[in-house]
Protein backbone atom coordinates (compact mmCIF):
# COMPACT_ATOMS: atom_id res chain seq x y z
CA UNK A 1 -48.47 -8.21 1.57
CA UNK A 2 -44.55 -7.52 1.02
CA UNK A 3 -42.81 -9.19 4.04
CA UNK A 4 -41.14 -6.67 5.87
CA UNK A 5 -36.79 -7.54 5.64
CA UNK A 6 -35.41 -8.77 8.64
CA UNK A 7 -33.22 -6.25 10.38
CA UNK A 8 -31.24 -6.22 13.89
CA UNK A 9 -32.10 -2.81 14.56
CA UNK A 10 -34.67 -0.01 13.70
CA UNK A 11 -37.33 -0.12 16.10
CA UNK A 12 -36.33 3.52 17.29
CA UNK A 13 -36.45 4.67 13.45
CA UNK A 14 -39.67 5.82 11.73
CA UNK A 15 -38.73 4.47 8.30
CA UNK A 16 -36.28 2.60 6.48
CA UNK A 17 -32.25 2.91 5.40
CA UNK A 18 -32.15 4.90 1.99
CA UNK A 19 -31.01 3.14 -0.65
CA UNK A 20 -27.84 5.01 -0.84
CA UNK A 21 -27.17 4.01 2.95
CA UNK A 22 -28.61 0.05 2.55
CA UNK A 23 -25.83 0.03 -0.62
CA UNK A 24 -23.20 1.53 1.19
CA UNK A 25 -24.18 0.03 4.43
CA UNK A 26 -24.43 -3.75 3.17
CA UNK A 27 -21.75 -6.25 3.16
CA UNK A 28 -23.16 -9.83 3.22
CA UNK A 29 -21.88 -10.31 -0.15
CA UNK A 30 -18.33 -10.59 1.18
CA UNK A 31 -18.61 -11.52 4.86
CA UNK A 32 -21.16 -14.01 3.92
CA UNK A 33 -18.26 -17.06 4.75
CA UNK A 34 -18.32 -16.48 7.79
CA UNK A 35 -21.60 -18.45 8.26
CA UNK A 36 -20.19 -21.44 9.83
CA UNK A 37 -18.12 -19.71 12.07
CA UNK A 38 -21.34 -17.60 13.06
CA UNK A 39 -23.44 -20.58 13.32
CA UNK A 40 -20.70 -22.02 15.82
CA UNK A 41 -20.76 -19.09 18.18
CA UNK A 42 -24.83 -18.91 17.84
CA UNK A 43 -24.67 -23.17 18.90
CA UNK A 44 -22.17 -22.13 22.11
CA UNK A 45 -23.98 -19.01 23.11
CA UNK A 46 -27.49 -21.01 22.97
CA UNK A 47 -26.19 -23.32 25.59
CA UNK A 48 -25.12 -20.43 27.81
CA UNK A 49 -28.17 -19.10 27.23
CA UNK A 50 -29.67 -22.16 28.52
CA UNK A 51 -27.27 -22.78 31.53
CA UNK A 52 -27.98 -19.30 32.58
CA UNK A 53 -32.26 -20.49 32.71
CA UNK A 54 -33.08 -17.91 30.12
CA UNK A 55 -33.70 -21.24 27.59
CA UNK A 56 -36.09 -24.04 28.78
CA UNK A 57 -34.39 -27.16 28.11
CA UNK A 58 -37.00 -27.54 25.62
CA UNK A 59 -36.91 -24.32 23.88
CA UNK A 60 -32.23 -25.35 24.07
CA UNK A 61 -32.98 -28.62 22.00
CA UNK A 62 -35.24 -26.69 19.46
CA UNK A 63 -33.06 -24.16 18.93
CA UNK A 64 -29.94 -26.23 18.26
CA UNK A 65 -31.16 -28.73 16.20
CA UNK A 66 -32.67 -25.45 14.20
CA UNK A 67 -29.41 -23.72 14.46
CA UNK A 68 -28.11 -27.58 12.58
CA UNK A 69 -30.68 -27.74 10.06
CA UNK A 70 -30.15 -23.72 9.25
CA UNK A 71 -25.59 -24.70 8.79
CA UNK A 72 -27.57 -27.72 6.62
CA UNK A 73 -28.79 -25.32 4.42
CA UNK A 74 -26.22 -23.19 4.18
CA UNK A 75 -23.90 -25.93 2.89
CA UNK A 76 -26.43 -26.71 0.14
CA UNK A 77 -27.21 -23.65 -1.20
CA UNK A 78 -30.78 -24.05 0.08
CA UNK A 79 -30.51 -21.26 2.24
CA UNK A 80 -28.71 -17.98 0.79
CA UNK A 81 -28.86 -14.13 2.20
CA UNK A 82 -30.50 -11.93 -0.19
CA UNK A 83 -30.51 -8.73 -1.19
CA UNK A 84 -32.46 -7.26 1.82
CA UNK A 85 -30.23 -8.75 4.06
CA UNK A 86 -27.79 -6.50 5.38
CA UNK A 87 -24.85 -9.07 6.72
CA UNK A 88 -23.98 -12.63 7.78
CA UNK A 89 -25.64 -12.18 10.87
CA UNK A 90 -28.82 -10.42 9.75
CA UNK A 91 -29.76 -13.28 7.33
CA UNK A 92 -28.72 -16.46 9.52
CA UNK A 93 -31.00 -14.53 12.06
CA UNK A 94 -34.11 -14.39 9.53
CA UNK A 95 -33.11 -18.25 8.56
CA UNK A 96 -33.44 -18.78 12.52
CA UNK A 97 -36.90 -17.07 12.39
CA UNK A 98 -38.25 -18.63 9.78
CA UNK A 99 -37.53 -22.17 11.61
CA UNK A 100 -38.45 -21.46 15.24
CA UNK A 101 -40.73 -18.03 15.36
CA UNK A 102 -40.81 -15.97 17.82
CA UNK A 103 -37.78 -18.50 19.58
CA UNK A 104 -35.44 -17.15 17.38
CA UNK A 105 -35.53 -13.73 18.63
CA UNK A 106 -34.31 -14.64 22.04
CA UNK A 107 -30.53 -16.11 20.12
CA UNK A 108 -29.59 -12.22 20.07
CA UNK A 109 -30.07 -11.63 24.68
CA UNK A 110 -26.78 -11.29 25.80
CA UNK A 111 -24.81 -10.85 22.45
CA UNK A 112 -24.17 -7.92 20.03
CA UNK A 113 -23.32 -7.71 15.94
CA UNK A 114 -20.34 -5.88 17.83
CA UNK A 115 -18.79 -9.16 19.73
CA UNK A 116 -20.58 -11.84 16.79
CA UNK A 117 -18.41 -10.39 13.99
CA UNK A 118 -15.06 -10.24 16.28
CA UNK A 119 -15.73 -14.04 17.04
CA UNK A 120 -16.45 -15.14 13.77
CA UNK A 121 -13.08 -13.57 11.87
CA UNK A 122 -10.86 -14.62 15.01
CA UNK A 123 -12.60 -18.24 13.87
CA UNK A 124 -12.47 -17.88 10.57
CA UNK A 125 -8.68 -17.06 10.63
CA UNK A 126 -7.59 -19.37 12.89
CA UNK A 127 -9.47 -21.71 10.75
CA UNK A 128 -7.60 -20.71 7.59
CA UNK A 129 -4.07 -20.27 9.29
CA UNK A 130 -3.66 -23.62 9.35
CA UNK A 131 -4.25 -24.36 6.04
CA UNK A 132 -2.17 -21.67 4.96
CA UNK A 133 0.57 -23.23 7.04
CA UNK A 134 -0.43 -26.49 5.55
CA UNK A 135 0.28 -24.90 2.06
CA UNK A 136 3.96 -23.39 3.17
CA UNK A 137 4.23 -26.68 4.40
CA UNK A 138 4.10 -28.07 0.99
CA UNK A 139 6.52 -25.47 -0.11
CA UNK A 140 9.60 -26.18 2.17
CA UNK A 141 9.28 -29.71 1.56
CA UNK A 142 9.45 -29.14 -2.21
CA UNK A 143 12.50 -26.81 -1.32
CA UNK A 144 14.13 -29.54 1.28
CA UNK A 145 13.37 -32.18 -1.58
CA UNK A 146 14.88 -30.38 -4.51
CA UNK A 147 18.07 -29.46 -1.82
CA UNK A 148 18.56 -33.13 -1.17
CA UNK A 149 18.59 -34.50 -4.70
CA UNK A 150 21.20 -32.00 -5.84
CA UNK A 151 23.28 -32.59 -2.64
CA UNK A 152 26.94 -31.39 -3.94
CA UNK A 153 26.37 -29.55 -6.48
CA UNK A 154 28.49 -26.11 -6.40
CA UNK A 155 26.63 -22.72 -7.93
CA UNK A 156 27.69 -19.35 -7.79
CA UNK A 157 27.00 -17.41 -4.99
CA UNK A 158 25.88 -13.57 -5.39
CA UNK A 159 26.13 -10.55 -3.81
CA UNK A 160 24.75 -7.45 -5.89
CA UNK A 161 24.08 -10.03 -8.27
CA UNK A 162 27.96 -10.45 -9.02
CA UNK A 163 29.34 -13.48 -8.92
CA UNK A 164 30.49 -13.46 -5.13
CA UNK A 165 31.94 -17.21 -3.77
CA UNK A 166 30.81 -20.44 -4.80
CA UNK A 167 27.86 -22.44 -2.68
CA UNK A 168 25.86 -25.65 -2.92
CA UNK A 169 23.10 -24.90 -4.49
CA UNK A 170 21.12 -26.88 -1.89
CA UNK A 171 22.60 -24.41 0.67
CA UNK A 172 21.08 -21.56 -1.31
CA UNK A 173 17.60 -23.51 -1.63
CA UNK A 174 17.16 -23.95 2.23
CA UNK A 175 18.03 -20.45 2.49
CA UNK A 176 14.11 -20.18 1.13
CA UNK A 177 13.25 -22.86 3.80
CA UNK A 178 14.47 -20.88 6.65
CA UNK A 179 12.42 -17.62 5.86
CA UNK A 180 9.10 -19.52 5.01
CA UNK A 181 9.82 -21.68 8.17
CA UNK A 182 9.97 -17.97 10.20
CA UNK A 183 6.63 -17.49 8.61
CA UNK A 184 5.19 -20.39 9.79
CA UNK A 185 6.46 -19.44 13.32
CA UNK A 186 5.02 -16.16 13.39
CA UNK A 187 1.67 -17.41 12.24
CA UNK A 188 1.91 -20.05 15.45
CA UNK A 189 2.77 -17.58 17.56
CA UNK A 190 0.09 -15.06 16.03
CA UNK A 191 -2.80 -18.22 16.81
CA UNK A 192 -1.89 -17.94 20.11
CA UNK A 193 -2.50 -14.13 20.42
CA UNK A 194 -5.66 -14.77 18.50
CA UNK A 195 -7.19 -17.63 20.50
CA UNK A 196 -9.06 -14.95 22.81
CA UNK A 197 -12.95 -15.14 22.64
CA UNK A 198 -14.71 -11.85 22.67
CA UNK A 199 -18.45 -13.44 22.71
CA UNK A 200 -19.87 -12.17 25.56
CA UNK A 201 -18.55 -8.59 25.86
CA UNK A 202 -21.82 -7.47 24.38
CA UNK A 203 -21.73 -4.39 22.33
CA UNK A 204 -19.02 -3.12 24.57
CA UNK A 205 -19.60 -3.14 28.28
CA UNK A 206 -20.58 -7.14 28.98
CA UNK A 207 -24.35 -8.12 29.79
CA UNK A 208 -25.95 -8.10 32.54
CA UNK A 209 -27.45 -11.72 32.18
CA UNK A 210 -25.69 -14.11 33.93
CA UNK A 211 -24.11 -15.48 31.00
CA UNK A 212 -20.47 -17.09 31.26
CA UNK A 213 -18.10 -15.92 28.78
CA UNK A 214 -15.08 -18.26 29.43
CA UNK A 215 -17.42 -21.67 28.43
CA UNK A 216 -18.16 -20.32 25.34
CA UNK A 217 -14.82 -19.80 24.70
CA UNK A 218 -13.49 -23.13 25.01
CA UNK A 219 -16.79 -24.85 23.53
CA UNK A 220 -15.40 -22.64 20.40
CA UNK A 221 -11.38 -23.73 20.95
CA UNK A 222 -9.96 -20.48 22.49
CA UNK A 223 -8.02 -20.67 25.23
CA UNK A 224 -9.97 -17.86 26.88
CA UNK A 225 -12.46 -15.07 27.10
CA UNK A 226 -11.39 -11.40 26.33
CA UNK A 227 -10.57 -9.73 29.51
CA UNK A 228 -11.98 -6.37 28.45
CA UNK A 229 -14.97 -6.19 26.69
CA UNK A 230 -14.24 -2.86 24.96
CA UNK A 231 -11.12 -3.46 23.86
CA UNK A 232 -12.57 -6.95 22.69
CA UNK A 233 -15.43 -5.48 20.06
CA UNK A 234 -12.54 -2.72 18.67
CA UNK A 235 -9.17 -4.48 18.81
CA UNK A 236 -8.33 -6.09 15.36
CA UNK A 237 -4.78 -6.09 16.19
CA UNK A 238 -4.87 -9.87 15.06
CA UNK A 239 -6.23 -8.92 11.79
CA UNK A 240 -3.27 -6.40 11.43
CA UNK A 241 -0.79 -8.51 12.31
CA UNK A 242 -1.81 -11.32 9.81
CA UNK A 243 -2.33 -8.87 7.67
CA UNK A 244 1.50 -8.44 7.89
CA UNK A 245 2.47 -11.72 7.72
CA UNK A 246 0.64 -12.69 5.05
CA UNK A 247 2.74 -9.93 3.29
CA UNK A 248 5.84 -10.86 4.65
CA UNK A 249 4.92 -14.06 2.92
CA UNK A 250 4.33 -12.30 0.05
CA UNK A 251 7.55 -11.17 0.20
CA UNK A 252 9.35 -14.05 0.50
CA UNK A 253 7.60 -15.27 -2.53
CA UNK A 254 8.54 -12.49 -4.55
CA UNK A 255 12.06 -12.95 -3.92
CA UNK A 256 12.06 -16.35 -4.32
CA UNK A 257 10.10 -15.83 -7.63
CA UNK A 258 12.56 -13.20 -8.74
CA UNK A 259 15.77 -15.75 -8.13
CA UNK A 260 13.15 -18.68 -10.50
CA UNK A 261 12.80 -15.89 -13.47
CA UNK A 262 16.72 -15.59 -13.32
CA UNK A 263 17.91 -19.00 -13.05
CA UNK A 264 15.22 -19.94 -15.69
CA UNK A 265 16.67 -17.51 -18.60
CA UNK A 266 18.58 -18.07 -21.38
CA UNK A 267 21.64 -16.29 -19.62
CA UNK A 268 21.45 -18.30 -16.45
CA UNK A 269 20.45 -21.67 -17.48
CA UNK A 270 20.21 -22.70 -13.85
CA UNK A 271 17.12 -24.82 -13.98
CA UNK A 272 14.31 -26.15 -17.06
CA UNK A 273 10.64 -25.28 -15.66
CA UNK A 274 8.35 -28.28 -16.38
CA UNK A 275 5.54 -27.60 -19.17
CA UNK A 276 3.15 -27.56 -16.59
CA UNK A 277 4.21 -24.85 -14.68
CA UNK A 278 5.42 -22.61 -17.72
CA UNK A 279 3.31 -20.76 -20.51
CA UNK A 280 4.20 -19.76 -23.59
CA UNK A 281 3.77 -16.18 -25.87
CA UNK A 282 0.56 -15.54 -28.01
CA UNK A 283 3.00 -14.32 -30.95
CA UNK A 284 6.81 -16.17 -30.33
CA UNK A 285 6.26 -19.91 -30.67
CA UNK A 286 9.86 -20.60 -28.83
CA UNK A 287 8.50 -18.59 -25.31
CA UNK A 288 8.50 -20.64 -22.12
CA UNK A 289 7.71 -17.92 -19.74
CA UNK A 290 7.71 -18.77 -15.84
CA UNK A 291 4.48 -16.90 -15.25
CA UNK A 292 3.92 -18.90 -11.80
CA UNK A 293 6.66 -17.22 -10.40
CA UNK A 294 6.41 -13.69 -12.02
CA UNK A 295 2.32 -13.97 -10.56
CA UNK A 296 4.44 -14.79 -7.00
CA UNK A 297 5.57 -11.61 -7.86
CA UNK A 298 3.17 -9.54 -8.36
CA UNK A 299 1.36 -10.98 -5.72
CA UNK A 300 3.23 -9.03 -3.19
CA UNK A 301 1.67 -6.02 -3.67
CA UNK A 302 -1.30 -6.88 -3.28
CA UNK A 303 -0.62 -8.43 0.22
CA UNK A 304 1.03 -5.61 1.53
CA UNK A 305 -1.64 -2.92 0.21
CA UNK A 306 -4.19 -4.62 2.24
CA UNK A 307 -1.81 -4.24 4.85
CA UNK A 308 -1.56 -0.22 4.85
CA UNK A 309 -5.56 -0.46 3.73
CA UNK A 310 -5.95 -2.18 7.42
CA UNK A 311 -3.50 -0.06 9.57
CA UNK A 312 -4.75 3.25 7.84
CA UNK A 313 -8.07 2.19 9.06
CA UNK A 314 -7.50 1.45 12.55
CA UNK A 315 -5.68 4.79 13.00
CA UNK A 316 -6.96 7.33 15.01
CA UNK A 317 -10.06 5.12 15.85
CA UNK A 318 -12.06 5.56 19.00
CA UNK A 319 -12.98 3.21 21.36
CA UNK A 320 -14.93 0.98 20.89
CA UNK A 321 -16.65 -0.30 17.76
CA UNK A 322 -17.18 2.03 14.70
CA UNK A 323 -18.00 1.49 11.59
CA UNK A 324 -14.93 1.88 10.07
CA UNK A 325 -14.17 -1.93 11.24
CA UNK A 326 -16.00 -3.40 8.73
CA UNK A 327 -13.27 -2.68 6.07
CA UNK A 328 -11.22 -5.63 8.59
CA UNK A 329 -12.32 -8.77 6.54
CA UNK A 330 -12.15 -8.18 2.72
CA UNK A 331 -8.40 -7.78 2.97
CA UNK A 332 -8.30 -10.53 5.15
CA UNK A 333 -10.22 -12.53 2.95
CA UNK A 334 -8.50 -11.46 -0.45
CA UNK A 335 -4.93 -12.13 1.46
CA UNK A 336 -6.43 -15.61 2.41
CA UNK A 337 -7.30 -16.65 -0.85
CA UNK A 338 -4.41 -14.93 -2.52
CA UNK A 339 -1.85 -17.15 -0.56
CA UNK A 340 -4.04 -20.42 -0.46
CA UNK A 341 -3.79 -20.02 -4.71
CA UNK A 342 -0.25 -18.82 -4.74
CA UNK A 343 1.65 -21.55 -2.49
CA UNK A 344 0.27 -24.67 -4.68
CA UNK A 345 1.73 -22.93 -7.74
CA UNK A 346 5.12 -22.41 -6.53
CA UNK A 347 5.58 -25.71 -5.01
CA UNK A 348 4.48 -27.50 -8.00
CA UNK A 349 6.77 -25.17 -10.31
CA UNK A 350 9.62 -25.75 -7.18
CA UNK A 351 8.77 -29.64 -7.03
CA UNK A 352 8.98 -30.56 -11.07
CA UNK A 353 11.70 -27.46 -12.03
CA UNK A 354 14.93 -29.67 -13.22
CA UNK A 355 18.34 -28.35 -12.72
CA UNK A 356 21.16 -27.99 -14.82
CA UNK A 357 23.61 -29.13 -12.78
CA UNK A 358 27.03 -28.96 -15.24
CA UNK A 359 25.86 -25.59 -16.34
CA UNK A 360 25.46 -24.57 -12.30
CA UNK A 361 29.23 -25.83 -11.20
CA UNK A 362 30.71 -24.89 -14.73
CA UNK A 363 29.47 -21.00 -13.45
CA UNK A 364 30.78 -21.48 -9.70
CA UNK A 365 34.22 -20.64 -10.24
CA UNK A 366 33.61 -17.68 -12.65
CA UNK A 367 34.61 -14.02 -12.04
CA UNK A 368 37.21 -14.97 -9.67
CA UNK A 369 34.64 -16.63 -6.93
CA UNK A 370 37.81 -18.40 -4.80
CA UNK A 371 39.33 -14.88 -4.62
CA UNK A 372 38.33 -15.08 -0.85
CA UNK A 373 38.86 -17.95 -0.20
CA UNK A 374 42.40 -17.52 -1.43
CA UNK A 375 42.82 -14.39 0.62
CA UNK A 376 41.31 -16.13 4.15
CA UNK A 377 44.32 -19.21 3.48
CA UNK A 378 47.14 -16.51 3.56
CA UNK A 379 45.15 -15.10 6.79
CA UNK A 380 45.87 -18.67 8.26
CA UNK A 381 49.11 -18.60 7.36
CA UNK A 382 50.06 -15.19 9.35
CA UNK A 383 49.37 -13.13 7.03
CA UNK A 384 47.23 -9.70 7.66
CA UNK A 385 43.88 -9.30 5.98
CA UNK A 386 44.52 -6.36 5.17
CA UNK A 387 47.58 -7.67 2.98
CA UNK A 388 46.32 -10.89 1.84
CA UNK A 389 43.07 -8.57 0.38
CA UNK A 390 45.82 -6.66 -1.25
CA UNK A 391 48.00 -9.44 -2.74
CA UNK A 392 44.67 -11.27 -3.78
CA UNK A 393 43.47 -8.13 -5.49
CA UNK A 394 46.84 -7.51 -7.55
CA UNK A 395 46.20 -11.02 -8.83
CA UNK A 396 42.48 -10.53 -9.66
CA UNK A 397 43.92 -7.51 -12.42
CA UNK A 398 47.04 -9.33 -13.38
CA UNK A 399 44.36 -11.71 -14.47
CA UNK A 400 42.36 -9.96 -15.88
CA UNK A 401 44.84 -7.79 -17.80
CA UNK A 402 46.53 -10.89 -19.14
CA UNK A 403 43.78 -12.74 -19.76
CA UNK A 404 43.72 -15.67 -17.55
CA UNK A 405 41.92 -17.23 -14.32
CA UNK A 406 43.28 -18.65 -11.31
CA UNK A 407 43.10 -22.17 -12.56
CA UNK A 408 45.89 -21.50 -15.08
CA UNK A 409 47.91 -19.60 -13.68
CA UNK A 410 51.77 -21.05 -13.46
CA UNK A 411 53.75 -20.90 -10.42
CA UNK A 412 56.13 -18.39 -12.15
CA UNK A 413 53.16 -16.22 -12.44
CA UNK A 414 51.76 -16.08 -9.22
CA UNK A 415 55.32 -15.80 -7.73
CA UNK A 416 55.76 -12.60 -9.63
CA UNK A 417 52.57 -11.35 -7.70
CA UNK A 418 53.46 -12.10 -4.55
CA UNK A 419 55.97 -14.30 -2.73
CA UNK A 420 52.91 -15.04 -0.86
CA UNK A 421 51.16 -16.92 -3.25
CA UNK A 422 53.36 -20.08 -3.44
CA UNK A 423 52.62 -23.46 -5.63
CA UNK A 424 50.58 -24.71 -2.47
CA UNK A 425 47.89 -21.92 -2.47
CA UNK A 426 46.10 -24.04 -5.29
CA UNK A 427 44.85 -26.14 -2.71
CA UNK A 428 41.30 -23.59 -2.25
CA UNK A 429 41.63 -22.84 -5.55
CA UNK A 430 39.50 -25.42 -6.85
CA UNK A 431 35.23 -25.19 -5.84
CA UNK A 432 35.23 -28.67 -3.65
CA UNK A 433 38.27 -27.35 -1.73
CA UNK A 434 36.32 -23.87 -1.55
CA UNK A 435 33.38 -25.69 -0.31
CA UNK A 436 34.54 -27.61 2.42
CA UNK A 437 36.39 -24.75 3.84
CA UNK A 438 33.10 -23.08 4.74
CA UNK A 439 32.28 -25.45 7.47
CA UNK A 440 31.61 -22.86 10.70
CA UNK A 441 28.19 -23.22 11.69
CA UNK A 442 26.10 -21.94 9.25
CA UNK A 443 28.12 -22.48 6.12
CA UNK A 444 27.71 -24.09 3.21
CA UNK A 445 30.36 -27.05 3.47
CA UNK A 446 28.83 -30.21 2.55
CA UNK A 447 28.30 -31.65 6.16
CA UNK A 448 26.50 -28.08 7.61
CA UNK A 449 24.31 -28.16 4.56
CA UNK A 450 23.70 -31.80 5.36
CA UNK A 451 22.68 -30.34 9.24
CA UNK A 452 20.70 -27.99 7.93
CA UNK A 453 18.08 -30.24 5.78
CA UNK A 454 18.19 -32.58 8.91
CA UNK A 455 16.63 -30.03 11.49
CA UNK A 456 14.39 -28.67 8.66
CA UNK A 457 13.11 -32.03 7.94
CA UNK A 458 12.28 -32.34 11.54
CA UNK A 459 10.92 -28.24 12.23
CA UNK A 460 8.64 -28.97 8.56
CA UNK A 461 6.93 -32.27 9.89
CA UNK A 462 6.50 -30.35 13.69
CA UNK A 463 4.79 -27.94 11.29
CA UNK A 464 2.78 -30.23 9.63
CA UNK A 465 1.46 -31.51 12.98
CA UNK A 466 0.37 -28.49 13.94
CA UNK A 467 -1.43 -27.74 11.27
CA UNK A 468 -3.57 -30.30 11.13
CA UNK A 469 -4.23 -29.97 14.40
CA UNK A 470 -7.90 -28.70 14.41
């Protein structure tokens, strides 16, 4: 006799799904990770289950130690869902049955496939957060490391990608540090919002049994149980708003990606990608291409589709669950892996890049870089801004018409631009000069920069903590 496939529901229907529906309907191939996590809330909600007298104590010791050997299993392949099985929860259930009987049917009092699957991504996230956070982690420390070694070492500045005012490069590295470290904020502050358990609100209205929703949310590390059971089993509000700052991550990559793919070409010469992070062309044997950070990239994209994907779902929805919701987790899942691939990459490529330094400080000056800071010294000296852009700007096309830069220009010459611009004027004329000018908070004079990798040494190991705080 064929064994009849387990399924959580059905008893009211005369036959089966249709094969059309059981394809559509089926989705254990992808939310099939969450077993632990399920496993976890099945191990908390067994205990209520026996606190509430609706376990013997006997029937509470088989069914955990079950509920162990069945995450055993799991973990070595032993047990697997099938084809028959329709998700995570319907196969762990028929792995439950087939160890305890009949005692494994009374797991699912209290408890619906609505609240289960809420539980187990909140878990699974929160899980996963923190290694992702470990991972960015890795990243700003690469970033803070590569800042400190080239401590003092001027490179243009851009705006438009123009040559704007000269900066220390390591002033324009911790610029990356700062927005990855507002990522890791926002993903601390998101675990907060997240840490609500909705195991217990049932399919949508609670139970009836007197079970006690705010133990098996701390036996599972929330800080509490959802306050409204329907908008606990609909609300995937903390799936959207990962799902946005995993792409805002994304984002940050792909900018920092782009500025790697410049500084690494034959025009910028900014930096020399080690072999390991580089690949090379199937037909020009001279290639070195910086495919880690062009794949950084392209990577944005895809984070910020499953974004939209997410949002376009949830719109319009009625309260409470629907269907719809099971489109939540593969774009949670696909972001999660994307970024836990991605982050290793671009801090090795960030950690073992080597920088040209002559060729970076040998570009500061160029296209007339000091111009502004030539224009703010006549400012201190009285002089409007409005005038001193003026004067400053006369000189930028006597240069250029002539053929010279500021650095050789004679005193005769910049006399006959502007009584303004005496002999002495040379003094921010020069990149170190330039440099230490810039020292209000938040510029990029030697000792702010030095400020700057001192509190983001200290935010990045806070960080660290965090993370691998389980």
């Amino acid at each position: 006799m064929t064994k009849a496939p387990t399924r959580l529901w059905g008893a009211r229907f005369e036959g089966g799904p249709s094969d059309a529906l059981a394809r559509l309907s089926v989705s254990v191939q992808f939310d099939w990770r969450l077993a632990p996590y399920d496993l976890a809330g099945s191990r908390a909600h067994a205990r209520v289950l026996g606190g509430a007298g609706l376990l013997s104590d006997d029937e509470l010791t088989r069914m955990l130690a079950a509920l162990d050997d069945l995450e055993e299993a799991c973990k070595t392949g032993e047990f697997r869902p099938t084809v028959a099985d329709e998700d995570v929860h319907t196969a762990l259930e028929r792995g439950l049955l087939e160890r305890l009987g009949s005692l494994g049917g009374k797991l699912r009092a209290g408890r619906s496939r609505n609240d289960q699957v809420a539980t187990d991504l909140r878990l699974y996230m929160r899980d996963h957060v923190r290694l992702i956070v470990s991972r960015l982690v890795e990243l700003e420390t690469a970033l803070i490391s590569q800042a400190e070694a080239n401590m003092g070492v001027a490179c243009p500045g851009m705006t438009h990608l123009q040559h704007a005012q000269p900066v220390l490069f390591s002033h324009q590295l911790l610029a990356h540090v700062h927005a990855l470290s507002r990522d890791v904020s926002r993903l601390r502050d998101w675990d907060r919002r997240a840490s609500v358990s909705p195991l217990g609100s049932g399919a949508l209205a609670g139970s009836s049994l007197p079970l006690d929703p705010q133990a098996v949310a701390l036996e599972l590390g929330f800080d509490a149980a959802a306050p409204n059971s329907m908008d606990a089993v609909s609300d995937r509000d903390f799936a959207a708003e990962f799902l946005f700052d995993a792409a805002l991550i994304g984002v940050h990559l792909s900018r920092l990606g782009e500025e790697i793919v410049l500084w690494a070409s034959t025009e910028f010469r900014w930096i020399e990608m080690d072999d390991s992070y580089a690949t090379g062309s199937s037909i020009m044997p001279q290639k070195k291409n910086p495919d880690v950070a062009e794949l950084a990239r392209g990577k944005a994209g895809r984070l910020i589709g499953h974004l939209v994907a997410l949002l376009t779902v949830l719109k319009g929805l009625p309260l409470t669950y629907n269907r719809d919701l099971q489109e939540d987790k593969e774009g949670v899942f696909d972001a999660v892996d994307t970024l836990l691939v991605v982050l290793p990459a671009v801090s090795g490529l960030i950690a073992t890049m080597r920088v040209n330094t002559e060729r970076m400080e040998a570009l500061a000056p160029q296209g007339f870089a000091l111009a502004t800071d030539l224009a703010e010294l006549l400012v201190r000296r009285g002089v409007a801004f409005r005038d001193a852009h003026e004067v400053v700007g006369h000189l930028v096309v006597w240069c250029q018409v002539n053929d010279k830069d500021f650095d050789g220009l004679t005193d005769e010459e910049l006399a006959k631009v502007s009584p303004h611009l005496t002999p002495d004027v040379r003094e921010v004329l020069n990149v170190p000069g330039a440099l230490a000018s810039r020292k209000a908070y938040g510029g990029t004079a030697p000792d702010r920069v030095q400020e700057q990798l001192t509190a983001l040494r200290a935010a990045v190991d806070t960080q660290a903590t965090w993370a691998a705080d389980s």
